[in-house]
Protein backbone atom coordinates (compact mmCIF):
# COMPACT_ATOMS: atom_id res chain seq x y z
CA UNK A 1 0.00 0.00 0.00
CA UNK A 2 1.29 3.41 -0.57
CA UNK A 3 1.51 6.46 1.47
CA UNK A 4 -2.29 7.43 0.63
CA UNK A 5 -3.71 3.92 0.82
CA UNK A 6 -2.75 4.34 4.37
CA UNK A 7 -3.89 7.57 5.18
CA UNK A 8 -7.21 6.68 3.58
CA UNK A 9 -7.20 3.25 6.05
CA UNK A 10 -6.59 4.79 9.15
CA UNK A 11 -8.88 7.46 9.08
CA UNK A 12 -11.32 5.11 9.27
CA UNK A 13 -10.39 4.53 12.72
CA UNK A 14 -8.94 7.55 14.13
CA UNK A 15 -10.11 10.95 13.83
CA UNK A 16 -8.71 14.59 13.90
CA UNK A 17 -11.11 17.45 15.00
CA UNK A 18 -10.25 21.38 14.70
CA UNK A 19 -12.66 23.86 16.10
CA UNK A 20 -12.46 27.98 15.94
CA UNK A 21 -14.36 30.07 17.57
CA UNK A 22 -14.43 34.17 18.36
CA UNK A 23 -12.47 35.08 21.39
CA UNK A 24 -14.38 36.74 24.12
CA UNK A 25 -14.10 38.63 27.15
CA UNK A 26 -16.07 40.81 29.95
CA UNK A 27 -15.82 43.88 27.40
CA UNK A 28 -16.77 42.26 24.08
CA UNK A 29 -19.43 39.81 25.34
CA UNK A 30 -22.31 38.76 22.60
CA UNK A 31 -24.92 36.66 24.27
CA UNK A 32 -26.31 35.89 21.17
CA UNK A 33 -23.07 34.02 20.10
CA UNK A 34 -23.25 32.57 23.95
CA UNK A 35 -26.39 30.87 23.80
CA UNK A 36 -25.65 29.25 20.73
CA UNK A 37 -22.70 28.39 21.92
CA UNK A 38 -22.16 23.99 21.21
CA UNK A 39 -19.47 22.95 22.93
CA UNK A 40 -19.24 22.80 26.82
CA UNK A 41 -16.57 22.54 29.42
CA UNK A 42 -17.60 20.85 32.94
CA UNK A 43 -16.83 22.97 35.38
CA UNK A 44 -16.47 21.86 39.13
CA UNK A 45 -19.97 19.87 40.55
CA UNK A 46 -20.05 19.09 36.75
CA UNK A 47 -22.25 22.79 36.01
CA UNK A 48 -21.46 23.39 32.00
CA UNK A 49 -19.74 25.82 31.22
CA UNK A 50 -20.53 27.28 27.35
CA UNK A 51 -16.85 27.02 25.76
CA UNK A 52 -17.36 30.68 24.65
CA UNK A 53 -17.29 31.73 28.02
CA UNK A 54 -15.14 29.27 29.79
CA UNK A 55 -11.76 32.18 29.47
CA UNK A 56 -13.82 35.22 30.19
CA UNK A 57 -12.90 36.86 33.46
CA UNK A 58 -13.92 39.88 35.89
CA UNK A 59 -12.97 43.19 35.34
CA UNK A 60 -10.01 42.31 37.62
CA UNK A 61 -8.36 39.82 35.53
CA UNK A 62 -9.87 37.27 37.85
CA UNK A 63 -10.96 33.76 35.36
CA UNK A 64 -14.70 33.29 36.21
CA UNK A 65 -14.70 29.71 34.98
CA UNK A 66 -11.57 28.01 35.25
C-alpha cells in the first residue's frame, strides 16, 4: 500500500477534529453568540460551562470559569 492507501485506512479509525471560535471577554461579550454556543466545558460539581465563556474573566483579571 502506498503512502495514501494508508492515510485513507486509518482514518477510518482515528479521527482529527479542529474547532475555531471568536475570542471573548467581559468587554466584548455577545450573548447571542453565547447561547448558541455547542461545545461545553464541565466545570467543578459538573455545572457546563458554554466554551465561549469558559476564558472570560472579571474586570479584575480574575478567570470566572476556570
Amino acid at each position: 500500500m502506498g503512502d495514501w492507501d494508508l492515510i485513507l485506512e486509518r482514518s477510518k479509525t482515528h479521527l482529527f477534529s479542529v474547532s475555531g471560535m471568536a475570542f471573548q471577554d467581559a468587554w466584548n461579550l455577545d450573548l447571542d453568540l453565547l447561547q448558541d454556543c455547542c461545545i461545553n466545558v464541565a466545570g467543578e460539581g459538573g455545572k457546563l460551562v458554554p466554551f465561549c465563556a469558559y476564558n472570560i474573566t472579571n474586570t479584575h483579571g480574575v478567570a470566572l470559569y476556570r
